[in-house]
Protein backbone atom coordinates (compact mmCIF):
# COMPACT_ATOMS: atom_id res chain seq x y z
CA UNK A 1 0.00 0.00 0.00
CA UNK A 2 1.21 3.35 -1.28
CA UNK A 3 1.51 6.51 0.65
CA UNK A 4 -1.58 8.18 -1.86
CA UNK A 5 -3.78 4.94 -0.74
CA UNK A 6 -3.08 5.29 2.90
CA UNK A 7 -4.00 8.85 3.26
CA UNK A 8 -7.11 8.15 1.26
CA UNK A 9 -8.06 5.60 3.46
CA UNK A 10 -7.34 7.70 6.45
CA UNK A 11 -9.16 10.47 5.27
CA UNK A 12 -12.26 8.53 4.75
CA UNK A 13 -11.78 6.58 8.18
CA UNK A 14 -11.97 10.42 9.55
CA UNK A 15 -15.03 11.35 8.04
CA UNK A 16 -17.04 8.23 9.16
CA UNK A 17 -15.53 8.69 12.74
CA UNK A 18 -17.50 12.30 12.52
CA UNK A 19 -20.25 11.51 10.76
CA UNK A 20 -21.02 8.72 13.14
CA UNK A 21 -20.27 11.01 16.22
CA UNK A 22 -22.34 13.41 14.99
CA UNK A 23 -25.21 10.74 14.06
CA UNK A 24 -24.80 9.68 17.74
CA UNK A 25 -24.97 13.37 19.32
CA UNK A 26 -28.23 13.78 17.27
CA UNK A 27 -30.02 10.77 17.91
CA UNK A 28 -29.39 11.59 21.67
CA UNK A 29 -30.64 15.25 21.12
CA UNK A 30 -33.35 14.96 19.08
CA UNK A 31 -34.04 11.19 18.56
CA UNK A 32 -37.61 11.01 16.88
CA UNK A 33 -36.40 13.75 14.53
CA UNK A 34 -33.20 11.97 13.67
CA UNK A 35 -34.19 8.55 12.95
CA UNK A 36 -37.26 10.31 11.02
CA UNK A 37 -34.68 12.48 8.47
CA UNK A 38 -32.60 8.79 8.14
CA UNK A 39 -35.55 6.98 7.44
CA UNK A 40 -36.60 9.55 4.84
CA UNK A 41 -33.18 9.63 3.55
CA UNK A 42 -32.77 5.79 3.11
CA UNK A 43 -36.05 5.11 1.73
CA UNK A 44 -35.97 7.88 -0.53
CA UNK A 45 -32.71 6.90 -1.67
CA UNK A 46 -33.88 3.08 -2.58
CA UNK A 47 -37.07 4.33 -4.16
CA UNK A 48 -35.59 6.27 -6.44
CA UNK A 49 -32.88 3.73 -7.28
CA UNK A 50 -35.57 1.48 -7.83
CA UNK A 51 -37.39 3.76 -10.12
CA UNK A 52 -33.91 4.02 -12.03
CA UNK A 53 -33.10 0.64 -12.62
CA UNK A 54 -37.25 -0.13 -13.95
CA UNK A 55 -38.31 2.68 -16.05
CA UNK A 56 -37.76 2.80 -19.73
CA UNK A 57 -36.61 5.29 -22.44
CA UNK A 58 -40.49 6.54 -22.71
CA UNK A 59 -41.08 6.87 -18.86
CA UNK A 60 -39.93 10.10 -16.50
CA UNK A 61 -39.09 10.02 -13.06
CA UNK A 62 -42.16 9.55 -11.18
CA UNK A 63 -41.90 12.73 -8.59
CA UNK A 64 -45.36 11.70 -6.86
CA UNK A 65 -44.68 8.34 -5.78
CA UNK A 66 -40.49 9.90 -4.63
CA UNK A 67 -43.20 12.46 -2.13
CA UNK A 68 -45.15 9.38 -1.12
CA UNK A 69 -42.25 7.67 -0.03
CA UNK A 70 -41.17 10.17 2.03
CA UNK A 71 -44.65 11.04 3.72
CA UNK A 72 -44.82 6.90 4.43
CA UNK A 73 -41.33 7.34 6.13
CA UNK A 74 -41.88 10.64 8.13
CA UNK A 75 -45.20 9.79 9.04
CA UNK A 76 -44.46 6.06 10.08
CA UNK A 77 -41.76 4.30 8.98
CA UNK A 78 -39.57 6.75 11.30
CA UNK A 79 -41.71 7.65 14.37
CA UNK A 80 -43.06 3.94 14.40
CA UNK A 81 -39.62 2.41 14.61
CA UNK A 82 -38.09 4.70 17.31
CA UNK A 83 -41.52 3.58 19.70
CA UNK A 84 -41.22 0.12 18.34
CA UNK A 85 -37.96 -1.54 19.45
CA UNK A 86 -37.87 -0.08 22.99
CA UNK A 87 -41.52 -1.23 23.48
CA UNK A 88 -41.10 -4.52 22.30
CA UNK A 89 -38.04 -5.14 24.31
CA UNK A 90 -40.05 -4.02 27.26
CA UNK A 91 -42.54 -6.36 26.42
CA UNK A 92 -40.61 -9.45 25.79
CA UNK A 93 -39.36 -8.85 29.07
CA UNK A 94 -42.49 -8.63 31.00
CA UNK A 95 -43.36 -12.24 29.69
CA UNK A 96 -40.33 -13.16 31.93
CA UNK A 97 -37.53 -13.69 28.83
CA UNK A 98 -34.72 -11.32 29.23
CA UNK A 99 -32.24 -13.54 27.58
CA UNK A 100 -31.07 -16.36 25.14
CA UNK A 101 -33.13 -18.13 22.43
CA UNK A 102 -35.97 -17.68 23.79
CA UNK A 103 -35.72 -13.89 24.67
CA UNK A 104 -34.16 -13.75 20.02
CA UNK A 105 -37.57 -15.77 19.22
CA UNK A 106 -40.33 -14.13 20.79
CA UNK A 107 -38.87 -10.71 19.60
CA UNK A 108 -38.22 -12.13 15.84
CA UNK A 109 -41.51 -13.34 16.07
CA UNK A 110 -43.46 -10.13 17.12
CA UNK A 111 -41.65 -8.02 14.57
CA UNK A 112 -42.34 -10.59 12.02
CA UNK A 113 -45.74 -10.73 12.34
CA UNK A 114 -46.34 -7.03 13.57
CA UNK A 115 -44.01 -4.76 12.24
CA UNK A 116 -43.26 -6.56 8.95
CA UNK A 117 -47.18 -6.83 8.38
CA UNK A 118 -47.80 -3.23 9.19
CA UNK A 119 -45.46 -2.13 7.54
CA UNK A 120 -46.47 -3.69 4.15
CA UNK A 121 -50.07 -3.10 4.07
CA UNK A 122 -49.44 0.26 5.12
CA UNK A 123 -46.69 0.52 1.89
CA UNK A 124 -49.40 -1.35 -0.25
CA UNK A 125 -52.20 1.34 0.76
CA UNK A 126 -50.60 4.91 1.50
CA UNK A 127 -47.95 4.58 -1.82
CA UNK A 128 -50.66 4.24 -4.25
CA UNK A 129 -53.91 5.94 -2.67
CA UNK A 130 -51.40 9.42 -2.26
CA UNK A 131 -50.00 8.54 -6.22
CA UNK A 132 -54.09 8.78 -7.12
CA UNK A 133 -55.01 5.26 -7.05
CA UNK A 134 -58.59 4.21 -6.43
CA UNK A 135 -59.54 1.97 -3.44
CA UNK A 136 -61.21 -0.90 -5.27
CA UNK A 137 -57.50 -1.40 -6.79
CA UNK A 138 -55.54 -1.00 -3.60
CA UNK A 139 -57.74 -3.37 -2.33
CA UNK A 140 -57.21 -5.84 -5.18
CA UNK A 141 -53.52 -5.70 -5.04
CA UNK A 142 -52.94 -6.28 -1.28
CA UNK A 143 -55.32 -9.60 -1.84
CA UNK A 144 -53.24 -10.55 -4.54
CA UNK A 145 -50.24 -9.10 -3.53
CA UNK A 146 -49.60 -8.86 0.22
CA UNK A 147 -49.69 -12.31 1.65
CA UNK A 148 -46.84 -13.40 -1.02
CA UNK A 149 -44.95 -10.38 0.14
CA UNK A 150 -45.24 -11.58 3.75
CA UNK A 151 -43.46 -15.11 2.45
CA UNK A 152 -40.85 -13.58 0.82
CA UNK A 153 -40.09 -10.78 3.75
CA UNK A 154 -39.38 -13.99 6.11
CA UNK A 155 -36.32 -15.02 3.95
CA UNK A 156 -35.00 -11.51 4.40
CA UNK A 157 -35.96 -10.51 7.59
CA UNK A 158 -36.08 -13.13 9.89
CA UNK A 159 -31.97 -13.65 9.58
CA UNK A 160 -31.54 -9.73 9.55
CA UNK A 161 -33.96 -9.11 12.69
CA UNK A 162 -32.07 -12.30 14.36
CA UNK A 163 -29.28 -10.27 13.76
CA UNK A 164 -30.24 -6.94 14.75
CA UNK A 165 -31.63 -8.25 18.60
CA UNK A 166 -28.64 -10.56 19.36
CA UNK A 167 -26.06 -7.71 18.31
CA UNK A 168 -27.23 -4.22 18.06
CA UNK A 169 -28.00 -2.13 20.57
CA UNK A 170 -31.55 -0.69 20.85
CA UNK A 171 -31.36 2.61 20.36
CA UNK A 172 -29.53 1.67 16.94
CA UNK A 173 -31.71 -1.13 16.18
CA UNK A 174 -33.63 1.31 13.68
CA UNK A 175 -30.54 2.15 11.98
CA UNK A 176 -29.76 -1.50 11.18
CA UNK A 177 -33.35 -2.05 9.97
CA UNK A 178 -33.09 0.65 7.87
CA UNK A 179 -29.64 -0.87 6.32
CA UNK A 180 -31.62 -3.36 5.12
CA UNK A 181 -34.93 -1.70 4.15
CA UNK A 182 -32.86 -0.20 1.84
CA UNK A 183 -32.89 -3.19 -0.26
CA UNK A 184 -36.15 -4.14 0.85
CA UNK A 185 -38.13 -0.79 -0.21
CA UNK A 186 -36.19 -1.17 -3.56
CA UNK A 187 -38.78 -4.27 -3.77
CA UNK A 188 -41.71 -3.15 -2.15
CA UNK A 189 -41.46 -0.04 -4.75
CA UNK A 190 -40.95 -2.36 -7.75
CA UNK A 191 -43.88 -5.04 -6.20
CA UNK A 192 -46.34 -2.03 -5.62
CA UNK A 193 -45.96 -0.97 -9.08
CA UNK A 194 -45.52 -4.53 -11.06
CA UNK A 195 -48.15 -6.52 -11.13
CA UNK A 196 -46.81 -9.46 -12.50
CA UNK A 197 -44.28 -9.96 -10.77
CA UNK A 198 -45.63 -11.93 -7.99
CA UNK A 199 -47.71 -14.25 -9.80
CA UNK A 200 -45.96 -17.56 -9.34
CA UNK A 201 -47.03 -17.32 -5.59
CA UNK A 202 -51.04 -17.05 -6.67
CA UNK A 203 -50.97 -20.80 -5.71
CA UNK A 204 -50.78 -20.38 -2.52
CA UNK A 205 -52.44 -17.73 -1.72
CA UNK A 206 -56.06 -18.38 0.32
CA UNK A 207 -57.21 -15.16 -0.09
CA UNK A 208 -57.76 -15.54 -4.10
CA UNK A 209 -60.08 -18.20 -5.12
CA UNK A 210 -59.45 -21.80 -7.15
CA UNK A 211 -60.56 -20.08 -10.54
CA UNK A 212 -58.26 -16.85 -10.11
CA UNK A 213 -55.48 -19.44 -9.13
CA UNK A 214 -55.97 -21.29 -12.46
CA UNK A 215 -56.50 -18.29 -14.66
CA UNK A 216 -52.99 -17.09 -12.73
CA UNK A 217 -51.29 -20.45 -14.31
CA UNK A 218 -52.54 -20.23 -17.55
CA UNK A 219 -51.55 -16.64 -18.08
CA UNK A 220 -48.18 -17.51 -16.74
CA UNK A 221 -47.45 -20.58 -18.64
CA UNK A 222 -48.49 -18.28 -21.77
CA UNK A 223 -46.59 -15.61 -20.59
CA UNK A 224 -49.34 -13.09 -20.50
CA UNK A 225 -49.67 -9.99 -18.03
CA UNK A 226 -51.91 -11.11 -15.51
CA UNK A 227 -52.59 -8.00 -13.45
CA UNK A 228 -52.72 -4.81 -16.30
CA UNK A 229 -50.44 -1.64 -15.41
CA UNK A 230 -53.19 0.90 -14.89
CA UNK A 231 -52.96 4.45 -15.33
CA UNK A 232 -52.80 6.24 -11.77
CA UNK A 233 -56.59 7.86 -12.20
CA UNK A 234 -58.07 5.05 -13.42
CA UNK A 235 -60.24 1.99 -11.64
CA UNK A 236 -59.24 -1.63 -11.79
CA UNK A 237 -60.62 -3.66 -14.07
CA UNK A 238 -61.65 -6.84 -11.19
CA UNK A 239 -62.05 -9.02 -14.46
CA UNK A 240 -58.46 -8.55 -15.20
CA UNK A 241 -57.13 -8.71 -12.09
CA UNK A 242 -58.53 -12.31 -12.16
């Protein structure tokens, strides 16, 4: 390693040293406020990296659904996590587990089935009902939609939430969630506004019923669009969401 390489990686050791000092005098300061501006910032940032890497030579950035992202994570993704992780450690506690596997579980297993379904219906609604979607096709998309999402969130989240509670401390558990809702919102924004994409998982989904299931195979074994994009304004057709 040269001298030029050294001081480069010295330089940049010195700015993450402050940045994360000042992170940490913040979030002691003002901690609702800061973990609301990072969840903004990280979300935002994935969204619109997600728009990036999807749209096509005929489509522009979509500047409504980069605002609804950031109303979703100043209005809940941020406050919601900063009262979330102190409140279910409190809880776990009071059930008598304040340690080991069983202490990981029961917290992996609340945010699983709390937070990570909250937190996806709520995506699946607010994104598209503040873009100008109608309620009959919000509606239509979490029942085909959401459940699969759930199935696929476990893969991710479980491990990463395992992770977070056995290592991180709380008040910077939101900060590692949000190092990997990065990746995840870059899904939820393609998912909320593909709806295609998803379709190998009609089968088992309970919520749709045995004909929508079969018209689902047949339109993927042909290859077909099952679910129409729709233009933000405009109804769902229920016969082609079927």
């Amino acid at each position: 390693m040269n001298k030029s390489q050294l001081l480069r990686q010295l330089v940049f050791f010195t700015m993450y040293r402050r940045a994360w000092s000042a992170y940490n005098r913040s979030l002691e300061r003002r901690p609702l406020l800061t973990k609301c501006l990072m969840s903004a910032g990280i979300l935002g940032t994935s969204d619109v990296l997600a728009q990036n890497a999807t749209k096509d030579d005929s489509s522009s950035f979509d500047w409504r659904r980069a605002g609804a992202v950031q109303v979703f994570a100043l209005g809940f993704q941020g406050p919601f996590g900063h009262w979330w992780y102190p409140m279910l450690d409190r809880n776990v506690r009071r059930l008598g587990l304040t340690a080991g596997v069983g202490y990981i579980i029961t917290k992996v297993f609340f945010d699983e089935t709390i937070n990570g379904n909250l937190s996806n219906a709520l995506y699946f609604s607010t994104i598209p009902l503040m873009e100008g979607r109608e309620s009959s096709w919000v509606k239509e998309k979490c029942r085909y939609d959401l459940l699969p999402t759930f199935l696929i969130e476990g893969m991710l989240w479980i491990p990463a939430s395992t992770i977070n509670f056995v290592f991180i401390p709380i008040k910077h558990q939101l900060m590692f969630a949000n190092s990997v809702v990065f990746f995840w919102t870059g899904f939820l924004s393609v998912v909320c506004h593909d709806d295609k994409m998803l379709r190998r998982l009609d089968w088992v989904n309970p919520f749709l019923t045995a004909e929508e299931k079969a018209r689902s195979e047949e339109k993927i074994m042909s290859e077909e669009i099952v679910l129409p994009p729709l233009k933000p304004s405009a109804a769902p057709d229920i016969e082609s969401l079927s």
